[in-house]
PDB file of N, CA and C in Angstrom:
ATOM      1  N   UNK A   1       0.666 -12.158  -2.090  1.00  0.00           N
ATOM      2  CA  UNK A   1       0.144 -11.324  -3.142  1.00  0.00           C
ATOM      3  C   UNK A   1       1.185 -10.242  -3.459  1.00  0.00           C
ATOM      4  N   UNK A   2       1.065 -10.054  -4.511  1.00  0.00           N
ATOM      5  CA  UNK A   2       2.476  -9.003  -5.559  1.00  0.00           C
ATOM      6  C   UNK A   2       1.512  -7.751  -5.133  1.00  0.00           C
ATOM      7  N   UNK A   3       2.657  -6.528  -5.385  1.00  0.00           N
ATOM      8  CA  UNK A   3       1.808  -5.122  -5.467  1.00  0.00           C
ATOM      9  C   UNK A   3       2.721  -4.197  -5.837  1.00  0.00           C
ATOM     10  N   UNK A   4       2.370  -3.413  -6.032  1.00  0.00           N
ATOM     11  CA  UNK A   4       3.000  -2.429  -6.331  1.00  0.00           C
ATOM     12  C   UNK A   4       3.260  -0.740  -6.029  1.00  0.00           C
ATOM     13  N   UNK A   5       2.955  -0.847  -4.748  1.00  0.00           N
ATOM     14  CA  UNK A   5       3.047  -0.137  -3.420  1.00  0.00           C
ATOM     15  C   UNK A   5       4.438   0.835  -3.126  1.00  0.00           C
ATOM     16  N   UNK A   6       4.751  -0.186  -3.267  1.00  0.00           N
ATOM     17  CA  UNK A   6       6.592   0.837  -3.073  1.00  0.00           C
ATOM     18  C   UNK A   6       6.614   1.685  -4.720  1.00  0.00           C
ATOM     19  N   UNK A   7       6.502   1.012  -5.597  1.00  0.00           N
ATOM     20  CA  UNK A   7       6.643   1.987  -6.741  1.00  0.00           C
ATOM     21  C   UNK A   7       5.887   2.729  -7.003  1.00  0.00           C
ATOM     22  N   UNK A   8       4.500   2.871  -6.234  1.00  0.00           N
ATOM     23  CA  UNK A   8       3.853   4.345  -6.232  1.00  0.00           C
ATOM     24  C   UNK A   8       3.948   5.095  -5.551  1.00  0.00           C
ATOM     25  N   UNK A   9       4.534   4.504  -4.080  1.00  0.00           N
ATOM     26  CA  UNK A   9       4.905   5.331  -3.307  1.00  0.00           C
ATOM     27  C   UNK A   9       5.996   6.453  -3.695  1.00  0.00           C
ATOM     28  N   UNK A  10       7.050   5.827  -4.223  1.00  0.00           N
ATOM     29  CA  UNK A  10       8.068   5.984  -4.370  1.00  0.00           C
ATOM     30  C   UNK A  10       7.592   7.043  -5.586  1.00  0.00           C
ATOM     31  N   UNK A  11       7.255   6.807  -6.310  1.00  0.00           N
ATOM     32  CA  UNK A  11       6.818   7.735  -7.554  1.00  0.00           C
ATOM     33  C   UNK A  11       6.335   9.025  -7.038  1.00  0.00           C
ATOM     34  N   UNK A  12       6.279   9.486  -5.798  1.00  0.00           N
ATOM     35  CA  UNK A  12       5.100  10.725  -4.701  1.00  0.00           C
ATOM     36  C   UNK A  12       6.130  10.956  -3.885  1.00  0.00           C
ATOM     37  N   UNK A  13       7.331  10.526  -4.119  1.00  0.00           N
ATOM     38  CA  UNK A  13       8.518  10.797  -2.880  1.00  0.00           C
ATOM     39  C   UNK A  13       8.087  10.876  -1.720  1.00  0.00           C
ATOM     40  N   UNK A  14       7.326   9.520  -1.145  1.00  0.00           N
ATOM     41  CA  UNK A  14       6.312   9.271   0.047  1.00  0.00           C
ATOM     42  C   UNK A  14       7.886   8.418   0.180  1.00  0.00           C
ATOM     43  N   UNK A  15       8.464   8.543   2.052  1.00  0.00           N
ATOM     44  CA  UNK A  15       8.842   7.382   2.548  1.00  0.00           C
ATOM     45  C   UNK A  15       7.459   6.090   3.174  1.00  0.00           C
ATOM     46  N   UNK A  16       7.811   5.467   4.032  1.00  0.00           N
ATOM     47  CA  UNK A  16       6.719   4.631   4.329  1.00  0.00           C
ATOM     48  C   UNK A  16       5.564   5.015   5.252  1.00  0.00           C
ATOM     49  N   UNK A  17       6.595   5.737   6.170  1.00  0.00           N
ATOM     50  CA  UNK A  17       6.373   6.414   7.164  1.00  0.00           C
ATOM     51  C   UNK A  17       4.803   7.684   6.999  1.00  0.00           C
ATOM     52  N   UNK A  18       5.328   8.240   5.788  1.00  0.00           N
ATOM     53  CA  UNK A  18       4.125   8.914   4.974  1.00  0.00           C
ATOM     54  C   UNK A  18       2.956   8.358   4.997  1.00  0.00           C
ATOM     55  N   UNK A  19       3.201   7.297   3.691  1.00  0.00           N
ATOM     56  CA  UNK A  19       2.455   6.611   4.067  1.00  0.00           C
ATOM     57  C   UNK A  19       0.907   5.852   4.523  1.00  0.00           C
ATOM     58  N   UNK A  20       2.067   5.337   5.948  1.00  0.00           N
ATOM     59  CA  UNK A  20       1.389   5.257   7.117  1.00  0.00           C
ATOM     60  C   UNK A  20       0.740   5.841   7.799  1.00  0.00           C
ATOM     61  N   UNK A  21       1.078   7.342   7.802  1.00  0.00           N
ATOM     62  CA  UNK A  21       0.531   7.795   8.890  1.00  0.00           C
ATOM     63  C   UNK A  21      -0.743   8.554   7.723  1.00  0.00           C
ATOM     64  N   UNK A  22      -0.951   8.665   6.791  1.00  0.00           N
ATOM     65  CA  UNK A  22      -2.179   9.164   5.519  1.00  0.00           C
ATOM     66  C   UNK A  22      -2.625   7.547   5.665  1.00  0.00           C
ATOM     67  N   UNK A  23      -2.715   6.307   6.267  1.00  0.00           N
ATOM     68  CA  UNK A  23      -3.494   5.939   6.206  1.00  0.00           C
ATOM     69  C   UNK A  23      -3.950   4.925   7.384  1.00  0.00           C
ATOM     70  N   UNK A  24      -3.178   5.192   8.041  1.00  0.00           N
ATOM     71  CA  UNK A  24      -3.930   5.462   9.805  1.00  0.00           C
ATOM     72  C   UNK A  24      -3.421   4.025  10.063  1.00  0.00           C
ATOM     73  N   UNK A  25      -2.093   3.994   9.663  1.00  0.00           N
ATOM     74  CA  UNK A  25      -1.371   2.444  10.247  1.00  0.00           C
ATOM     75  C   UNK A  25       0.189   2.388  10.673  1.00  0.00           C
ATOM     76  N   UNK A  26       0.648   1.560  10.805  1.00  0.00           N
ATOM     77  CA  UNK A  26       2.238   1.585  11.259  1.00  0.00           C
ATOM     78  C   UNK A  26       3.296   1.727   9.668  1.00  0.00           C
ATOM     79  N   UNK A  27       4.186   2.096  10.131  1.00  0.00           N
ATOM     80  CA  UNK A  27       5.166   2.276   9.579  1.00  0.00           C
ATOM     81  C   UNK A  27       5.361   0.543   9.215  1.00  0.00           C
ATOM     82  N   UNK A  28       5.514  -0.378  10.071  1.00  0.00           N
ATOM     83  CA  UNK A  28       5.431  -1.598   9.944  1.00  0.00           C
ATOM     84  C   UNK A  28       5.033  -2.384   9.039  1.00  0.00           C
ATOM     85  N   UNK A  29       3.417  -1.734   9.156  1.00  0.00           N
ATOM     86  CA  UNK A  29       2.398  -2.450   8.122  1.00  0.00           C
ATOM     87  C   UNK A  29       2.888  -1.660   6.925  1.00  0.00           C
ATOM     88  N   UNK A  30       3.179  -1.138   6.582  1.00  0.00           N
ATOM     89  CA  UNK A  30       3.262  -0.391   5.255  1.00  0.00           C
ATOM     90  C   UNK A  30       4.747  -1.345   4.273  1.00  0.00           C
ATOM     91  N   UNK A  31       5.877  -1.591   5.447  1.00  0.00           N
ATOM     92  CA  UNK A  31       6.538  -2.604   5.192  1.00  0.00           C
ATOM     93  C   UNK A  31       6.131  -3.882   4.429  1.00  0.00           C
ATOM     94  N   UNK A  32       5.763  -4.790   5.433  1.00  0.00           N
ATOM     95  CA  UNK A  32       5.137  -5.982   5.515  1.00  0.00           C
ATOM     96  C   UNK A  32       4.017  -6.156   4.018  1.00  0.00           C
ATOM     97  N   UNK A  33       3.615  -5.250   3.990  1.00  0.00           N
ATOM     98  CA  UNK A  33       2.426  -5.332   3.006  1.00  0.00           C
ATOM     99  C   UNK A  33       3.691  -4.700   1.532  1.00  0.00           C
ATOM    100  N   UNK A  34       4.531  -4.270   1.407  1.00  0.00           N
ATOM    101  CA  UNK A  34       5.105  -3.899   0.586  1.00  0.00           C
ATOM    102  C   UNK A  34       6.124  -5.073   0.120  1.00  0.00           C
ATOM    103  N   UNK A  35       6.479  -5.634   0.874  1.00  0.00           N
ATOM    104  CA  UNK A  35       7.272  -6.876   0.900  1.00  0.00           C
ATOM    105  C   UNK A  35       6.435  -8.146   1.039  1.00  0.00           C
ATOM    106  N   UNK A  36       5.136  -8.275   0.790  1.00  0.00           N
ATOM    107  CA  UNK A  36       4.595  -9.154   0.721  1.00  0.00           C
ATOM    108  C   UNK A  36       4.485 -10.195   1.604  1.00  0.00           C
ATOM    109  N   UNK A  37       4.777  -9.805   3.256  1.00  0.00           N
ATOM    110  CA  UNK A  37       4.933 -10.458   4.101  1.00  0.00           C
ATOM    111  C   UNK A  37       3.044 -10.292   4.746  1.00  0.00           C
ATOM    112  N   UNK A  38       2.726  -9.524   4.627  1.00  0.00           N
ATOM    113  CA  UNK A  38       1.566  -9.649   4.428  1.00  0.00           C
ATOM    114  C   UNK A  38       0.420  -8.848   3.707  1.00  0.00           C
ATOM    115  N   UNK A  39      -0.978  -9.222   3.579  1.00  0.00           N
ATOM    116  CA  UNK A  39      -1.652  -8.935   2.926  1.00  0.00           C
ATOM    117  C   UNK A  39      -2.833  -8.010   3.225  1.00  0.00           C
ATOM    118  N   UNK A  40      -3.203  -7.210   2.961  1.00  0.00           N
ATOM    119  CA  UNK A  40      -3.975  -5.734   3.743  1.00  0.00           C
ATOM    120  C   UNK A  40      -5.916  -6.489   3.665  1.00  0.00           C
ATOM    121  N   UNK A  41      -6.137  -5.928   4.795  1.00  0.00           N
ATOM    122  CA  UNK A  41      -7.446  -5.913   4.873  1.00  0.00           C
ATOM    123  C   UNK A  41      -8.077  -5.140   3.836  1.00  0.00           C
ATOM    124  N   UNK A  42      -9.561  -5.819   3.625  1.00  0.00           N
ATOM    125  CA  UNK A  42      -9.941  -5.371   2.111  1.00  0.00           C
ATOM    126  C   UNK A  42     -10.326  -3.940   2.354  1.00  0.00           C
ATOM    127  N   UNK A  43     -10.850  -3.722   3.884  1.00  0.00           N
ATOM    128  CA  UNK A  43     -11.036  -1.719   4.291  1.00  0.00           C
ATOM    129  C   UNK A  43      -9.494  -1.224   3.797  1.00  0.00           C
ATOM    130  N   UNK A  44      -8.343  -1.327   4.160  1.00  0.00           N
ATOM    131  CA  UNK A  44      -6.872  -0.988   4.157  1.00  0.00           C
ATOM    132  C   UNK A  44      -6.910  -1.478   2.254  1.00  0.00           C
ATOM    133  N   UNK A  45      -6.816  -2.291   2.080  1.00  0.00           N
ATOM    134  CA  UNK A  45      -6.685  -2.362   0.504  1.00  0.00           C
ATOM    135  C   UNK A  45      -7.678  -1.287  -0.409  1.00  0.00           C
ATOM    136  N   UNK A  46      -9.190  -0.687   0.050  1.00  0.00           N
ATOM    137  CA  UNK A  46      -9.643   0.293  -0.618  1.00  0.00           C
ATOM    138  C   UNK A  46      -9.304   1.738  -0.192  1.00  0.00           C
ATOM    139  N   UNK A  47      -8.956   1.817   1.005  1.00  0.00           N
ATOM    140  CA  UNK A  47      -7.881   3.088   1.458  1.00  0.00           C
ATOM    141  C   UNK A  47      -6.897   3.443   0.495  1.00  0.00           C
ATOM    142  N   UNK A  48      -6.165   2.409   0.572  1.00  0.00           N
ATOM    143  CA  UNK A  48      -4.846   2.219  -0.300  1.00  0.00           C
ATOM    144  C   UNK A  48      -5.393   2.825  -1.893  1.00  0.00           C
ATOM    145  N   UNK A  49      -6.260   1.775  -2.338  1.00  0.00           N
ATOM    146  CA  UNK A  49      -6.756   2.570  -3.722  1.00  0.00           C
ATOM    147  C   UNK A  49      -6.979   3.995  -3.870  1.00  0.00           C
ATOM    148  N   UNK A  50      -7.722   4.152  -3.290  1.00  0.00           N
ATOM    149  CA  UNK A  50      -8.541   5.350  -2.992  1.00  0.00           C
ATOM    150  C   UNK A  50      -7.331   6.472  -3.115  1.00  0.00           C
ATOM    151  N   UNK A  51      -6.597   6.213  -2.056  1.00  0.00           N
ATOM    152  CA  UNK A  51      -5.458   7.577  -1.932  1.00  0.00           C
ATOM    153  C   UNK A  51      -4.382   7.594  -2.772  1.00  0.00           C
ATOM    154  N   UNK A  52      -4.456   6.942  -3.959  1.00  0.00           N
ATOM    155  CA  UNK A  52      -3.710   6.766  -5.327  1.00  0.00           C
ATOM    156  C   UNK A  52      -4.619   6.758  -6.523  1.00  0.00           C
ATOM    157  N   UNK A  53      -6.225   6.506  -6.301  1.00  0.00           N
ATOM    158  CA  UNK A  53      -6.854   7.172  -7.317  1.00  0.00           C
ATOM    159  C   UNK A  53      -6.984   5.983  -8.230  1.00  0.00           C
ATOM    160  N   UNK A  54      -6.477   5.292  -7.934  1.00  0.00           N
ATOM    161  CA  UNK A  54      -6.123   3.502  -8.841  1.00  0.00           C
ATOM    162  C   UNK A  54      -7.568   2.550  -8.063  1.00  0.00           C
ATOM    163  N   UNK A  55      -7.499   1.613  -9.388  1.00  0.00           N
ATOM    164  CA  UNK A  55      -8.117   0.410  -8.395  1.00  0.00           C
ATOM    165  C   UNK A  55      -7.462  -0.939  -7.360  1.00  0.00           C
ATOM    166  N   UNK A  56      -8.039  -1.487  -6.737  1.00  0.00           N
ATOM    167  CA  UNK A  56      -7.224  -2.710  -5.837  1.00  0.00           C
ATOM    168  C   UNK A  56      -6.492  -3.226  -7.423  1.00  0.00           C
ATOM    169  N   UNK A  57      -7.655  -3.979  -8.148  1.00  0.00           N
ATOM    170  CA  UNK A  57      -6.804  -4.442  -8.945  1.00  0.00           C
ATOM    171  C   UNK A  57      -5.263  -3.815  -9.759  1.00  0.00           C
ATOM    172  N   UNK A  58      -5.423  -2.486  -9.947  1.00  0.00           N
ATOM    173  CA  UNK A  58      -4.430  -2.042 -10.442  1.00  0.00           C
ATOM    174  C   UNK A  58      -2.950  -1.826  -9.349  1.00  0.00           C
ATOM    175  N   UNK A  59      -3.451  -1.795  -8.091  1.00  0.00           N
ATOM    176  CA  UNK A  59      -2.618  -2.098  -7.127  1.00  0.00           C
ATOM    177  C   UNK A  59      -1.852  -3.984  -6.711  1.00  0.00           C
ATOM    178  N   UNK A  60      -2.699  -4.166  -6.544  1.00  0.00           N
ATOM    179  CA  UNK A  60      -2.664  -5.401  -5.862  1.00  0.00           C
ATOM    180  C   UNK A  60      -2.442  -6.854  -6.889  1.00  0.00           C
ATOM    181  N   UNK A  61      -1.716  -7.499  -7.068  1.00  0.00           N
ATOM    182  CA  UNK A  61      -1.614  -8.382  -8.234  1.00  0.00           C
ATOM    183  C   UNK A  61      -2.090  -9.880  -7.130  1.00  0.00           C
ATOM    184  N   UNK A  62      -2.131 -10.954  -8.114  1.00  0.00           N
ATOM    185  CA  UNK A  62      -2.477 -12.532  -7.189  1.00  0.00           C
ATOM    186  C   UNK A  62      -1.257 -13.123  -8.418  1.00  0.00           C
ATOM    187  N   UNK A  63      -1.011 -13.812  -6.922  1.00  0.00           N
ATOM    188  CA  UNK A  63       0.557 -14.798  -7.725  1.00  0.00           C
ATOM    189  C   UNK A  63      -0.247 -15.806  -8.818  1.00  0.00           C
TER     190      UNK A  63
END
């Protein structure tokens, strides 16, 4: 699944590390899920929304 994670991050001059730790996970996962190596739990995917104010969908794309 596509997203667009790093470019909002990045838009908040958040490294990953940031983040991660605003949403109670690894530096790792914040990777992985940014690079599409993997895909966030749907609790972690409405976190994610939530603390950008966006929806999953507006986050999260399907190939």
């Amino acid at each position: 699944m596509k997203n667009r994670l790093k470019i909002l991050r990045a838009e908040r001059d958040w490294n990953q590390s940031d983040l991660a730790v605003q949403l109670g996970v690894s530096r790792q996962s914040i990777n992985a899920i940014e690079t599409g190596k993997y895909d966030p739990s749907l609790p972690l995917a409405f976190r994610i929304a939530d603390l950008f104010g966006l929806t999953i969908e507006e986050i999260f794309i399907r190939d």
